[in-house]
N, C-alpha and C. Protein backbone atom coordinates (compact mmCIF):
# COMPACT_ATOMS: atom_id res chain seq x y z
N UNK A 1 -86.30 -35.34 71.37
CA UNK A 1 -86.99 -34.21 71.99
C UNK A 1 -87.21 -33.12 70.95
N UNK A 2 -88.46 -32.78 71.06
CA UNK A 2 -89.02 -31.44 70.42
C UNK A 2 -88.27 -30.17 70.13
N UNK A 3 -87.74 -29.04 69.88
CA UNK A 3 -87.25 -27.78 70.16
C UNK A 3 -88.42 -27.06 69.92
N UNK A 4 -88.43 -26.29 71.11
CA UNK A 4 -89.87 -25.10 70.75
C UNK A 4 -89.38 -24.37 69.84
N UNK A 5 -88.32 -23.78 69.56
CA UNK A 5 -87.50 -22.70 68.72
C UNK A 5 -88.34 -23.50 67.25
N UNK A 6 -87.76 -24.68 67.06
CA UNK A 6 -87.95 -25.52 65.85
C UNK A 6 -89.90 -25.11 65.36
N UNK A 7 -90.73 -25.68 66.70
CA UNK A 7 -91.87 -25.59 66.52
C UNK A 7 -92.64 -24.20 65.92
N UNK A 8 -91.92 -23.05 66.89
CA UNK A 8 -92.49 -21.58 66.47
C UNK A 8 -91.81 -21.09 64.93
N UNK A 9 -90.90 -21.48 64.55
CA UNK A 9 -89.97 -21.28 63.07
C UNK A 9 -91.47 -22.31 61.95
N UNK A 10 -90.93 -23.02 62.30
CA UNK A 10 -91.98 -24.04 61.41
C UNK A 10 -93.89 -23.64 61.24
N UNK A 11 -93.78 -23.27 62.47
CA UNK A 11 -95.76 -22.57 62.75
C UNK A 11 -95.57 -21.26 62.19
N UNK A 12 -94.25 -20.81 62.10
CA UNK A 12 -94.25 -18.89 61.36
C UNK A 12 -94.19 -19.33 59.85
N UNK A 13 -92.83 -20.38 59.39
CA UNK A 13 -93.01 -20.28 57.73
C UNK A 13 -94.01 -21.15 57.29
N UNK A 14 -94.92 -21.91 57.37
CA UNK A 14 -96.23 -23.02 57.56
C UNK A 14 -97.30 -22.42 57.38
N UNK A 15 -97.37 -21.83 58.49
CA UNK A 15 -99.01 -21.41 58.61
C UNK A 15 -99.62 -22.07 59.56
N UNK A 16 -98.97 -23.80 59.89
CA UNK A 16 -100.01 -24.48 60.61
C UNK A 16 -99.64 -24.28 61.86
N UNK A 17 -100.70 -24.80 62.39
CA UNK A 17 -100.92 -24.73 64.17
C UNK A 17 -99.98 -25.36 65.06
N UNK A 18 -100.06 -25.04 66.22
CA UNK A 18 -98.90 -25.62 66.89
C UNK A 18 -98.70 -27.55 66.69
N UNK A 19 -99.99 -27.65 67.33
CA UNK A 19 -100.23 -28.73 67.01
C UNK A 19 -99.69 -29.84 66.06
N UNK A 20 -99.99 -29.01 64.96
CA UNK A 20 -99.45 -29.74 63.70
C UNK A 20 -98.21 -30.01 63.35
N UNK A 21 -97.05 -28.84 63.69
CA UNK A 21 -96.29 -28.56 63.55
C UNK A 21 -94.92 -29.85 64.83
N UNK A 22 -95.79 -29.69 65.68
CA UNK A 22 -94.93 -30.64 67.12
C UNK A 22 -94.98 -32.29 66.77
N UNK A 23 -96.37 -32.41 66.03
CA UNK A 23 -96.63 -33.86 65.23
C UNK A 23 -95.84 -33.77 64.25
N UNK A 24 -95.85 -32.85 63.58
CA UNK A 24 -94.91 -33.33 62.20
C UNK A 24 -92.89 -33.23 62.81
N UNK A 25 -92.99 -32.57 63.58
CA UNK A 25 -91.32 -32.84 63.90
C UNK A 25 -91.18 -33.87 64.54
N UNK A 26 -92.05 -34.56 65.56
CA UNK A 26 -92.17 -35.60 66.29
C UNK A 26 -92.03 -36.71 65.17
N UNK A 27 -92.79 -37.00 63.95
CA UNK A 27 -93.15 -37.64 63.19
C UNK A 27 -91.60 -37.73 62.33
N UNK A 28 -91.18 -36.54 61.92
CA UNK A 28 -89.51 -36.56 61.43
C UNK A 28 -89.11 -36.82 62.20
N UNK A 29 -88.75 -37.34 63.72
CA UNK A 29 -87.62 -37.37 64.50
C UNK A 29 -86.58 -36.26 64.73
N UNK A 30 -87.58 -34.87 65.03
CA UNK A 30 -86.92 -33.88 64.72
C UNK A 30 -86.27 -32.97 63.76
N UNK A 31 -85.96 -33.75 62.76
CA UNK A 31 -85.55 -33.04 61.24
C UNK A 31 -86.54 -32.06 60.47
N UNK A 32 -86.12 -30.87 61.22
CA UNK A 32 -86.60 -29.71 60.46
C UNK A 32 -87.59 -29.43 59.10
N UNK A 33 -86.48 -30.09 58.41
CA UNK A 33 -86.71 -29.98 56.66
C UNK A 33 -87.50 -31.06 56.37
N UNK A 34 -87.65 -32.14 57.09
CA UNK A 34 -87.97 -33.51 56.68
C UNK A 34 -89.61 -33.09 57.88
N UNK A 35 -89.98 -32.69 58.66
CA UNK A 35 -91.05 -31.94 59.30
C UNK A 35 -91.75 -31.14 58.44
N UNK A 36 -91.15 -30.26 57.20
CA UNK A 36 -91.27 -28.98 56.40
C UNK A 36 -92.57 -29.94 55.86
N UNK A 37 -91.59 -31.01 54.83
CA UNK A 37 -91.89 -31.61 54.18
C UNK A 37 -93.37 -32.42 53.88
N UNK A 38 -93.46 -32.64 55.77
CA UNK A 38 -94.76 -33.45 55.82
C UNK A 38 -95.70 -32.51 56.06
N UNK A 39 -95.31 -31.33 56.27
CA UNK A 39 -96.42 -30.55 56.50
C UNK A 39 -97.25 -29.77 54.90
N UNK A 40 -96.19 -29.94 54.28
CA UNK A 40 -96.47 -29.71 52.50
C UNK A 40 -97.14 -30.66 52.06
N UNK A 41 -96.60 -31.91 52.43
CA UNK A 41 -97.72 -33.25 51.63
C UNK A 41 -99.06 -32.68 52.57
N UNK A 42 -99.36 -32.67 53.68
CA UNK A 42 -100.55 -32.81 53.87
C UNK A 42 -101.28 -31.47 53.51
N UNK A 43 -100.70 -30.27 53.00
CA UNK A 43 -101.32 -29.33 52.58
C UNK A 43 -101.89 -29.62 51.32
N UNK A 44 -101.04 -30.35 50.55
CA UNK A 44 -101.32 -30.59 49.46
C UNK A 44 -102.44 -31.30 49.06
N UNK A 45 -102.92 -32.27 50.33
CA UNK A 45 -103.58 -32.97 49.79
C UNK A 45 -104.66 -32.54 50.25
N UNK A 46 -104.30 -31.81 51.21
CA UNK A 46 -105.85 -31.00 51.89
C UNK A 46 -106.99 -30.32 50.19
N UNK A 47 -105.83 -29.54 49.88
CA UNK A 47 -105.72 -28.74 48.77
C UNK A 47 -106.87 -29.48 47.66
N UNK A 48 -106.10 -30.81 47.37
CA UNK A 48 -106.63 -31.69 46.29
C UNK A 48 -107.96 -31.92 46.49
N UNK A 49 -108.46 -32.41 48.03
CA UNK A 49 -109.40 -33.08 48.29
C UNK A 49 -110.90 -31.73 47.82
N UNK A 50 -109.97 -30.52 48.19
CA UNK A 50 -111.04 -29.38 48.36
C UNK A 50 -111.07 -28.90 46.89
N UNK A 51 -110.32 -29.69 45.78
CA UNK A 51 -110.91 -28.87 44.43
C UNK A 51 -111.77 -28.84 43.65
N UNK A 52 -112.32 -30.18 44.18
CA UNK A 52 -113.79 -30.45 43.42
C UNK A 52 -115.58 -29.57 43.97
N UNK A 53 -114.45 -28.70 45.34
CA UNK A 53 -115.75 -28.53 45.93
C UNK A 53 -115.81 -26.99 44.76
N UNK A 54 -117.36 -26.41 44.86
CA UNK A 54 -117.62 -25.44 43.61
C UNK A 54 -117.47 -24.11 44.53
N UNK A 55 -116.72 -23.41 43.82
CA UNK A 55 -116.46 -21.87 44.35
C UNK A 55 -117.48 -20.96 43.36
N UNK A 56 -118.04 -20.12 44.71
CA UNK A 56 -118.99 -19.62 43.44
C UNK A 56 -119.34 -17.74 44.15
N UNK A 57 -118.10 -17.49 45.01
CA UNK A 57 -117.89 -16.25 46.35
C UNK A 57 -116.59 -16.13 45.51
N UNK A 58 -116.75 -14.82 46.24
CA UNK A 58 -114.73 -14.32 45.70
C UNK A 58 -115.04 -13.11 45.10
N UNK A 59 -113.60 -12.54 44.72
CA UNK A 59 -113.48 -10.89 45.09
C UNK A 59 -113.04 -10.48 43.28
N UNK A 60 -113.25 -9.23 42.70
CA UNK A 60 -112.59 -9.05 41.68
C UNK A 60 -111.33 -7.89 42.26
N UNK A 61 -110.43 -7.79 41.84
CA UNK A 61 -109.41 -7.23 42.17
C UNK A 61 -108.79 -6.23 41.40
N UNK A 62 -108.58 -5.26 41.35
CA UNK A 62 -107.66 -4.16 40.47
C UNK A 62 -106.30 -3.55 40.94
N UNK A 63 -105.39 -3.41 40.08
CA UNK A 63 -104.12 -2.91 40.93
C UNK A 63 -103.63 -2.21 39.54
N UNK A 64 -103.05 -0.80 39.89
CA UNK A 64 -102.25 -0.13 38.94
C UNK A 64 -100.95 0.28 39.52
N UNK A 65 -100.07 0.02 39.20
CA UNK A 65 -98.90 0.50 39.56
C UNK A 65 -98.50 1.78 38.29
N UNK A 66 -98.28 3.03 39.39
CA UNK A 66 -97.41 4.24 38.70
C UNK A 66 -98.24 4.67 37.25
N UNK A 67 -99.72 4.27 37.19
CA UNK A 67 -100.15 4.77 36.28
C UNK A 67 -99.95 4.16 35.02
N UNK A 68 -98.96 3.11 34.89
CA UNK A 68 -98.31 2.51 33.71
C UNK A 68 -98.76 1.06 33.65
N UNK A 69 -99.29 0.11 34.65
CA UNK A 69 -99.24 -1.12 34.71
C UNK A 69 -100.82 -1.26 35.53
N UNK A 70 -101.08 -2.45 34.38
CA UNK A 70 -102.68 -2.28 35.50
C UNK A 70 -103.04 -3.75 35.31
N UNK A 71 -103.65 -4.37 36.12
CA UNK A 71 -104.23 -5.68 36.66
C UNK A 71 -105.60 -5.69 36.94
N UNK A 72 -106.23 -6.50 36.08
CA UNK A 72 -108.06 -6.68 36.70
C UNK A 72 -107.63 -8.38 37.11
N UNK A 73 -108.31 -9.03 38.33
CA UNK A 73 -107.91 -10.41 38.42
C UNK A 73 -109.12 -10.54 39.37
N UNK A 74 -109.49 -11.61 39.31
CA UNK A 74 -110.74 -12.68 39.68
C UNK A 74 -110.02 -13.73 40.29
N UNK A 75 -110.99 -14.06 42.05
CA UNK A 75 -110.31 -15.48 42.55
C UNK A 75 -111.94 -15.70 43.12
N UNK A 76 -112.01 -16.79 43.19
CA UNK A 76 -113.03 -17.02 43.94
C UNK A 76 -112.64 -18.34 45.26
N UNK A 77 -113.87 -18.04 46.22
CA UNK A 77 -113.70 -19.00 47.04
C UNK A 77 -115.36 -19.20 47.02
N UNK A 78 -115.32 -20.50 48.14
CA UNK A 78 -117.19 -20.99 48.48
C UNK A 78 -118.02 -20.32 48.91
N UNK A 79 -117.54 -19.16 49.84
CA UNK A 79 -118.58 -18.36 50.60
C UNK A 79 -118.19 -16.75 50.61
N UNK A 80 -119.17 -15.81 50.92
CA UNK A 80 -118.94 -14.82 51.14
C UNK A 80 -118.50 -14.71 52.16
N UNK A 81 -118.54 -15.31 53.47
CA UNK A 81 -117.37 -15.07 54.72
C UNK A 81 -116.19 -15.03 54.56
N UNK A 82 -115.49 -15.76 53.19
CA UNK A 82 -113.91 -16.09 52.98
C UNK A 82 -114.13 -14.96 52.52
N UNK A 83 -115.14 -14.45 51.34
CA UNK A 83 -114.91 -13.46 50.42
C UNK A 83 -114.15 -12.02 50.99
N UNK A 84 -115.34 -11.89 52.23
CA UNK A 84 -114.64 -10.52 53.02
C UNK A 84 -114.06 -10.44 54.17
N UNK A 85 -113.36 -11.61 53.90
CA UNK A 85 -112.21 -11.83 55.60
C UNK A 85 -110.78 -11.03 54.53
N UNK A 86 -110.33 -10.23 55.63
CA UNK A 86 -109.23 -9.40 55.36
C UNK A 86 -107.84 -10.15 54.63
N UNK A 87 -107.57 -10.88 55.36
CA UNK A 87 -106.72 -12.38 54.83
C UNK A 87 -106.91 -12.41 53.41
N UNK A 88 -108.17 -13.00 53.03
CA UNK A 88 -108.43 -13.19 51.76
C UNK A 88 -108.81 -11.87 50.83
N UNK A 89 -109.05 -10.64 51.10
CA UNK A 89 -108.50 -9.47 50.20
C UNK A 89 -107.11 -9.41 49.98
N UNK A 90 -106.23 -9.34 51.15
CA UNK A 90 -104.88 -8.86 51.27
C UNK A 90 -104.27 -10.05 49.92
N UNK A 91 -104.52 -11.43 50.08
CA UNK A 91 -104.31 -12.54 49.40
C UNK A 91 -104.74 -11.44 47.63
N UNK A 92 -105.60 -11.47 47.46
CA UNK A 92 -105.82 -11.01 46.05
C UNK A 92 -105.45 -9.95 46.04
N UNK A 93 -104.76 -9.45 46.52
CA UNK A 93 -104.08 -7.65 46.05
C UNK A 93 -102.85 -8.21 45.65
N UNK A 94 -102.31 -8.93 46.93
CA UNK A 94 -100.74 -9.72 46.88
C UNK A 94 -100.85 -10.30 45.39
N UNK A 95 -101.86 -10.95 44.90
CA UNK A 95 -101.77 -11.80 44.00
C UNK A 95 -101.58 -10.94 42.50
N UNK A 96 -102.52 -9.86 42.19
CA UNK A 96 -102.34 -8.48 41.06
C UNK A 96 -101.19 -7.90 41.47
N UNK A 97 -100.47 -7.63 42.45
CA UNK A 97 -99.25 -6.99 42.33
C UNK A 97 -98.17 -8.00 41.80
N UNK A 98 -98.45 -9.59 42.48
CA UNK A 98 -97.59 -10.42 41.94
C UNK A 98 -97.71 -10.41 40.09
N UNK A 99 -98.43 -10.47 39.59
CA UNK A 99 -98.75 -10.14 38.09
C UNK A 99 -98.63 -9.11 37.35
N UNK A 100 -98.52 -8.18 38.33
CA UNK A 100 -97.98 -6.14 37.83
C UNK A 100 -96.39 -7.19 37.48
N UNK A 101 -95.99 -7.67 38.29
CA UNK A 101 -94.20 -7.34 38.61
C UNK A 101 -93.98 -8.11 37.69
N UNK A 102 -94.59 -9.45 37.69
CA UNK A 102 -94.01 -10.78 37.09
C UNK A 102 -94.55 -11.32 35.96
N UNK A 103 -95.48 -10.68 35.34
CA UNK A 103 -95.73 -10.90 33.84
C UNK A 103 -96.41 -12.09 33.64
N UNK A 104 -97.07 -12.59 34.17
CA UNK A 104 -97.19 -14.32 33.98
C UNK A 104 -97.97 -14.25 32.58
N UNK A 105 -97.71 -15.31 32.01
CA UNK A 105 -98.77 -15.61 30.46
C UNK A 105 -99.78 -15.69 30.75
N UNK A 106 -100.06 -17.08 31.64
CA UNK A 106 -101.48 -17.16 32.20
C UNK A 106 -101.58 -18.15 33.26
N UNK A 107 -102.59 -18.46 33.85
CA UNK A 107 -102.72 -18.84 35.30
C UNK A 107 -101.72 -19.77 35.64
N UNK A 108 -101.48 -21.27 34.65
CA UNK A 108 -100.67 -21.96 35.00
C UNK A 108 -99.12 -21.47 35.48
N UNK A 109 -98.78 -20.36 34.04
CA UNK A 109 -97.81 -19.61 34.72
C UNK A 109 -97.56 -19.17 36.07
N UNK A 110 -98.56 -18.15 36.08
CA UNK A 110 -98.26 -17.44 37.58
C UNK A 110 -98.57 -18.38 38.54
N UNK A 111 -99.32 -19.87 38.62
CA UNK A 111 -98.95 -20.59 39.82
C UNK A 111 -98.01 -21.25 40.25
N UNK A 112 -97.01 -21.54 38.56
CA UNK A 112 -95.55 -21.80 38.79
C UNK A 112 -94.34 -20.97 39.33
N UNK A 113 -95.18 -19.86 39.21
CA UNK A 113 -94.00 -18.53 39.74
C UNK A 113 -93.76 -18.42 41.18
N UNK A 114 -92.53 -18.31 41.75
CA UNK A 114 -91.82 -17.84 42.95
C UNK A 114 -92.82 -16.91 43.26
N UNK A 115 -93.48 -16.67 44.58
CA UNK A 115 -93.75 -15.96 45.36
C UNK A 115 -92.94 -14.86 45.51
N UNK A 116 -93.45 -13.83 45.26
CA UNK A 116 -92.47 -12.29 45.53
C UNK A 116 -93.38 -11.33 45.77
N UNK A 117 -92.37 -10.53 46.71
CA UNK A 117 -92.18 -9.19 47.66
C UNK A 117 -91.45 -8.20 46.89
N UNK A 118 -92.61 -6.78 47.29
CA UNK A 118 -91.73 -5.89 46.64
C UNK A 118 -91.11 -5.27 48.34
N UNK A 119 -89.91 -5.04 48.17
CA UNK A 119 -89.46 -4.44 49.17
C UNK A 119 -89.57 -2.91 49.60
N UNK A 120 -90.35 -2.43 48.82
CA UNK A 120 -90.37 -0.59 48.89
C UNK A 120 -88.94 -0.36 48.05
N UNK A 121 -88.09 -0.92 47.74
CA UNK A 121 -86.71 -0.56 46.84
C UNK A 121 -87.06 -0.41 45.07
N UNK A 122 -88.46 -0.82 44.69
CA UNK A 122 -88.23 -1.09 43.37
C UNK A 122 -87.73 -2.56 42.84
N UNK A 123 -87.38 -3.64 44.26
CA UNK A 123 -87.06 -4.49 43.89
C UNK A 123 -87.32 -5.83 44.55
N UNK A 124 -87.55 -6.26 43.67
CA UNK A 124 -88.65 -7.71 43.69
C UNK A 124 -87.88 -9.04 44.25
N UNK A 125 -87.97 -9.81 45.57
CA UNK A 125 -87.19 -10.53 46.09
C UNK A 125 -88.23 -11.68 46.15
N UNK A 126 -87.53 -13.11 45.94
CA UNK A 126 -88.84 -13.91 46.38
C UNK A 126 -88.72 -14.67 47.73
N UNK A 127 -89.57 -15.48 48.23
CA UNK A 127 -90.25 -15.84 48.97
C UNK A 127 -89.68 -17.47 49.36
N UNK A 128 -88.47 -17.41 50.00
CA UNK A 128 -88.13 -18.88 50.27
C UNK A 128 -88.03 -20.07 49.08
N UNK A 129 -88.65 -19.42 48.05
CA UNK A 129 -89.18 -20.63 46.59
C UNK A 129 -90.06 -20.93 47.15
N UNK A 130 -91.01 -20.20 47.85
CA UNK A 130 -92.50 -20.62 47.89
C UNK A 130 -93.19 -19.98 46.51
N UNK A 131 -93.72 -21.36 45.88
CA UNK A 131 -95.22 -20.85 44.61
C UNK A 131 -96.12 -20.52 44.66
N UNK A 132 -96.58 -19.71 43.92
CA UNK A 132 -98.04 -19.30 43.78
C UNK A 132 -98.94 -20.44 44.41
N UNK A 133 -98.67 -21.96 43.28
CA UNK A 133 -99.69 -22.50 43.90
C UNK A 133 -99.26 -23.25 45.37
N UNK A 134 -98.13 -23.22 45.95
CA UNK A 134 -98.20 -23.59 46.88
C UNK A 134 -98.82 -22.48 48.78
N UNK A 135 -98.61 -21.62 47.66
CA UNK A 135 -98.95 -20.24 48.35
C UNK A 135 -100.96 -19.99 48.66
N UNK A 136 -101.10 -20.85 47.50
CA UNK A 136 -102.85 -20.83 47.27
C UNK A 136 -103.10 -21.99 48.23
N UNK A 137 -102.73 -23.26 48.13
CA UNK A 137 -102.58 -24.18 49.06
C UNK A 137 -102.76 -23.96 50.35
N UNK A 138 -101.82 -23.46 51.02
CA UNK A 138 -101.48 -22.75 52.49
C UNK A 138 -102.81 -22.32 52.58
N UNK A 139 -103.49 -21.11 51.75
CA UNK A 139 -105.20 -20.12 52.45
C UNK A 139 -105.97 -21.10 51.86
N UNK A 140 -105.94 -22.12 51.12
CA UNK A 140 -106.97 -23.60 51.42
C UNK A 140 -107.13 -24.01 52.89
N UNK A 141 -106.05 -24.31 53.33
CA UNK A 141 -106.06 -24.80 54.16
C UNK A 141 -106.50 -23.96 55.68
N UNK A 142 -105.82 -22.41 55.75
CA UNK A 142 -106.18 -21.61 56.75
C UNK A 142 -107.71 -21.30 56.68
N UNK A 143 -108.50 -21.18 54.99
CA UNK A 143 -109.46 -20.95 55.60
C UNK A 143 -110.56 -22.16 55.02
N UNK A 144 -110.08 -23.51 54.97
CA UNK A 144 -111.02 -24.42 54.85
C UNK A 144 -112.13 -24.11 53.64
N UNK A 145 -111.49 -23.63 52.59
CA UNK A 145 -112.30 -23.67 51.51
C UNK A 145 -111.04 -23.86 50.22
N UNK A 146 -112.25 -23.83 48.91
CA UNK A 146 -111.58 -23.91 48.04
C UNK A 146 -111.35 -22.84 47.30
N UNK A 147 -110.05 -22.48 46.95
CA UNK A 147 -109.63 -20.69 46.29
C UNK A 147 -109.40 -21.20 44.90
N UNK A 148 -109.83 -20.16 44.21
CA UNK A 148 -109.18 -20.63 42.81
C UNK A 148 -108.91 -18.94 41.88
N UNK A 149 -107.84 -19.05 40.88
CA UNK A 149 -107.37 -17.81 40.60
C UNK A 149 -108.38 -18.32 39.09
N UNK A 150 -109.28 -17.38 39.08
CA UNK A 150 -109.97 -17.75 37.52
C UNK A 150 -109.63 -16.89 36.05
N UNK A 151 -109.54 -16.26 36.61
CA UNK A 151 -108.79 -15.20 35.02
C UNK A 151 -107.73 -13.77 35.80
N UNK A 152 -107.32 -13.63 34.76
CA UNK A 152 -106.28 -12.00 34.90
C UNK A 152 -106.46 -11.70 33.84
N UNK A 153 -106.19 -10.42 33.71
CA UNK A 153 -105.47 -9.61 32.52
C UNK A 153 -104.43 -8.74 32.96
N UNK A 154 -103.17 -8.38 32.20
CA UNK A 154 -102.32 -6.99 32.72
C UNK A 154 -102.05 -6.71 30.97
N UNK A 155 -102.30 -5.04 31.66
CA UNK A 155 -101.80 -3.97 30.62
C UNK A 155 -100.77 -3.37 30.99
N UNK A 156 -100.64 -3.09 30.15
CA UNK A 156 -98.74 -2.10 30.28
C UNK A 156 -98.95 -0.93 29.21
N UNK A 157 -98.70 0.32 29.83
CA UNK A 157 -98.57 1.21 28.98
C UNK A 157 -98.41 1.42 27.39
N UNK A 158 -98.53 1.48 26.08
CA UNK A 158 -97.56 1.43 25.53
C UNK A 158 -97.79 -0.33 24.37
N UNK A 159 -98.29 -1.10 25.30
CA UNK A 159 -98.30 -2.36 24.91
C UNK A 159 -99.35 -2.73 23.45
């Protein structure tokens, strides 16, 4: 038997639909983690199938923190509907602040990097060990296109 508790936990850290979520625990025999799991492979591959499609929409992004730290960053997706759905701004702000905090070298980096939150403390907590790119994955899939992070730069005061 199902647990709804299980289903709404899994549809909150996921993203996916109920639906998906009751199949994939059904499909584990209930096991939580082993449910997690299948719901990651099939993101993933959602992900894969959609990288060949051409992104040629998407937002440029700026973020300065405290006057000292500054971020220009480029993502694109397929259409201008993804471009100016709120989701997908909030996604590229999240993404320049993730690069204010965390320094990445360059893209491969920051898609290997832990997902992180600044807490309003000054201090940077991450995200379950959710990745960047598994994090890019997930708004593949919510909004049925293909996202891609194409360049950054960060300056630092001083640097």
């Amino acid at each position: 038997m199902i647990n709804n508790n299980d289903v709404k936990k899994l549809r909150e850290e996921t993203g996916h639909g109920i639906m998906d979520c009751k199949k994939a625990l059904s499909d584990a025999g209930g096991d939580y983690n082993k449910a997690k799991e299948i719901l990651s492979a099939q993101i993933e591959r959602m992900a894969q199938k959609k990288s060949e499609r051409e992104t040629k929409a998407g937002l440029i992004e700026t973020y300065t923190h405290d006057g000292k730290v500054g971020v220009i960053l480029e993502v694109q997706c397929e259409s201008d509907f993804v471009a100016r759905n709120e989701e997908f701004k909030k996604l590229t702000h999240n993404l320049a602040m993730q690069i204010a905090a965390m320094k990445p070298r360059d893209i491969d980096d920051l898609l290997g990097q832990e997902w992180v939150i600044d807490d309003g403390t000054q201090k940077v907590n991450p995200v379950d060990g959710l990745l960047i790119k598994d994090l890019i994955n997930t708004k593949i899939k919510q909004f049925g296109e293909n996202i891609k992070i194409i360049r950054f730069e960060r300056y630092e005061l001083g640097e």
